[in-house]
Protein backbone atom coordinates (compact mmCIF):
# COMPACT_ATOMS: atom_id res chain seq x y z
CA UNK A 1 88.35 -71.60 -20.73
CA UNK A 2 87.21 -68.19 -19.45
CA UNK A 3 83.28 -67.03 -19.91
CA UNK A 4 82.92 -64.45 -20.76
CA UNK A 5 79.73 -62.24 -21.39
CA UNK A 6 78.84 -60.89 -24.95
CA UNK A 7 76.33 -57.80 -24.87
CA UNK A 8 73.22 -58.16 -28.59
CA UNK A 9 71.12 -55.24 -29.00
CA UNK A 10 68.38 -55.52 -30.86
CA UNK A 11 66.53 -52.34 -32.30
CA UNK A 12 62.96 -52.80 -33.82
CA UNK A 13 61.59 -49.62 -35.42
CA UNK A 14 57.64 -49.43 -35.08
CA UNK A 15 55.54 -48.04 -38.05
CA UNK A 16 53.14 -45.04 -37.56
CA UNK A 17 49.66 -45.46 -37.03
CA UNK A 18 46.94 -43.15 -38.70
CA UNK A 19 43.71 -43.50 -38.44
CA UNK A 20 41.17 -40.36 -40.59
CA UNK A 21 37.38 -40.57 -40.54
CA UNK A 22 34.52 -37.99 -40.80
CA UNK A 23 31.34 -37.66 -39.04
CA UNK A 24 28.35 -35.09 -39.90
CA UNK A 25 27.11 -32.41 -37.21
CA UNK A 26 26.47 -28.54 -36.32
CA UNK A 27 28.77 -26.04 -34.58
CA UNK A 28 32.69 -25.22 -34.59
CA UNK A 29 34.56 -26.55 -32.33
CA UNK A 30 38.02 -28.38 -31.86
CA UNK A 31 39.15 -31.24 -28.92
CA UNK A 32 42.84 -33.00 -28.18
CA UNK A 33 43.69 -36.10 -26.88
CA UNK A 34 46.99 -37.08 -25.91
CA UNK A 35 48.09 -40.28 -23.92
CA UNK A 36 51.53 -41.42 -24.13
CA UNK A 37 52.41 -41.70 -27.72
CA UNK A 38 48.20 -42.33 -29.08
CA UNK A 39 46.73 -39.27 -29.91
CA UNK A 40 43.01 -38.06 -31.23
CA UNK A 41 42.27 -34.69 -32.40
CA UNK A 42 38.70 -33.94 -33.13
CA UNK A 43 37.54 -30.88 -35.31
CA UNK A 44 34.13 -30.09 -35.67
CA UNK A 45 33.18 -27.05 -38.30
CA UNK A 46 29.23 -26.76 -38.80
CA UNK A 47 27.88 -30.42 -39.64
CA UNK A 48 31.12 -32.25 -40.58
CA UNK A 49 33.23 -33.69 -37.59
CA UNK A 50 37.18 -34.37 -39.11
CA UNK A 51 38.45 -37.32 -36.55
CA UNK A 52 42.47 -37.34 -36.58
CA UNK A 53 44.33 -39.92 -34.81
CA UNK A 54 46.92 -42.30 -34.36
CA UNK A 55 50.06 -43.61 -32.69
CA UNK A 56 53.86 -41.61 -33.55
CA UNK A 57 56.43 -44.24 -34.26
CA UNK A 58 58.62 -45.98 -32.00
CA UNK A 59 61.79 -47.70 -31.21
CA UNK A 60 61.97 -50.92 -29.15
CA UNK A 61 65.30 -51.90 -27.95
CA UNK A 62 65.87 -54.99 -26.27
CA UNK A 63 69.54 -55.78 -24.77
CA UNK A 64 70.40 -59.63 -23.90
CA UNK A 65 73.70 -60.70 -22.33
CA UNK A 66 74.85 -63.84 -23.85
CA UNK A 67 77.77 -65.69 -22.14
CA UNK A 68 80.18 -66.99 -24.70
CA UNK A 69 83.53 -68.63 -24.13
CA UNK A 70 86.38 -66.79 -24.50
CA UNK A 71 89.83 -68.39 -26.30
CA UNK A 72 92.64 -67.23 -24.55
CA UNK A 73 96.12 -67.84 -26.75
CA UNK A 74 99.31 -68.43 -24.61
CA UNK A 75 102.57 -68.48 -25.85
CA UNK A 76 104.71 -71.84 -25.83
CA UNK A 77 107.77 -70.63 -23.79
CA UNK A 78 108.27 -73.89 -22.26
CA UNK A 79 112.40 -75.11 -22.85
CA UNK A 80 111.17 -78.82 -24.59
CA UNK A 81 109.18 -76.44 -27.25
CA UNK A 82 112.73 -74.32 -27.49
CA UNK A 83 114.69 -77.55 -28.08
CA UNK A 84 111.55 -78.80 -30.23
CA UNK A 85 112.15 -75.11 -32.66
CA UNK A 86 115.91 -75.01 -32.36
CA UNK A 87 115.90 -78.38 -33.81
CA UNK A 88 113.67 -77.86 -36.73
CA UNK A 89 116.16 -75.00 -37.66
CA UNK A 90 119.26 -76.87 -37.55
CA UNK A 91 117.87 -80.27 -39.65
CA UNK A 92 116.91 -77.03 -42.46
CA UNK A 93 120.11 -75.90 -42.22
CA UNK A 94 121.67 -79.31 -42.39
CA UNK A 95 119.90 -80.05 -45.33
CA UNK A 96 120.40 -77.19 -47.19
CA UNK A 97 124.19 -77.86 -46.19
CA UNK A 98 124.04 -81.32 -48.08
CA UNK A 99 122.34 -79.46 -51.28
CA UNK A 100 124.83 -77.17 -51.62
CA UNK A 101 127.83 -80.12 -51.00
CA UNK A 102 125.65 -81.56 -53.89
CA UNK A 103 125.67 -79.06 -56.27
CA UNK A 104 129.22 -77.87 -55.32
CA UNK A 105 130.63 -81.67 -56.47
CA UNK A 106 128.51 -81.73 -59.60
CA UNK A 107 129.52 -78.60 -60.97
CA UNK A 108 133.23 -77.75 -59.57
CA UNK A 109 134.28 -81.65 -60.35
C-alpha cells in the first residue's frame, strides 16, 4: 500500500479577557500599556483612578501531518479475469436460451 500523508488543522478561538477596577486619588491624568496582545489603560480624573485592561482574543492554530494509507484501485485486465467475465456472460445467455426454448414449447405446442 502507498502512505500517504493527511494534513488536520485545528483552530481554537480564545475568549477576551477584561479586567475593570477603580482606585481613589487626586489629579488628571491618563497612562497606556501595551505588550503583545495584554493591554492596561489607566485614567486618573481628581481622586478616582478607572483601571482598564485585558487581553484581545485570539486564534490558535495547530497543523499535524498524519500519515494514513492510501487504497490504490487497479483494474483487473489480466486475460484469466477476461475468460473468467466472458464466461459469466455466455452461461446468462445460455440460460436465458433454455427459458425461452421453455416457454416457446409450452405455449406454441
Amino acid at each position: 500500500m502507498k502512505m500517504t500523508v493527511m494534513t488536520v488543522t485545528d483552530t481554537v478561538v480564545t475568549e477576551p479577557i477584561a479586567v475593570r477596577d477603580t482606585v481613589t486619588i487626586s489629579q488628571v491624568d491618563t497612562v497606556e500599556i501595551i505588550k503583545d496582545k495584554f493591554r492596561v489603560k489607566i485614567m486618573r480624573s481628581y481622586d478616582t483612578l478607572i483601571i482598564d485592561g485585558g487581553c484581545d482574543s485570539d486564534t490558535i492554530v495547530n497543523t499535524i501531518e498524519v500519515p494514513i494509507e492510501t487504497i490504490v484501485y487497479a483494474e483487473h485486465n489480466t486475460f484469466l479475469y477476461k475468460i473468467q467475465k466472458y464466461g459469466f456472460y455466455l452461461f446468462l445467455l445460455l440460460i436465458f436460451i433454455r427459458v425461452l426454448q421453455r416457454l416457446a414449447e409450452k405455449y406454441i405446442v
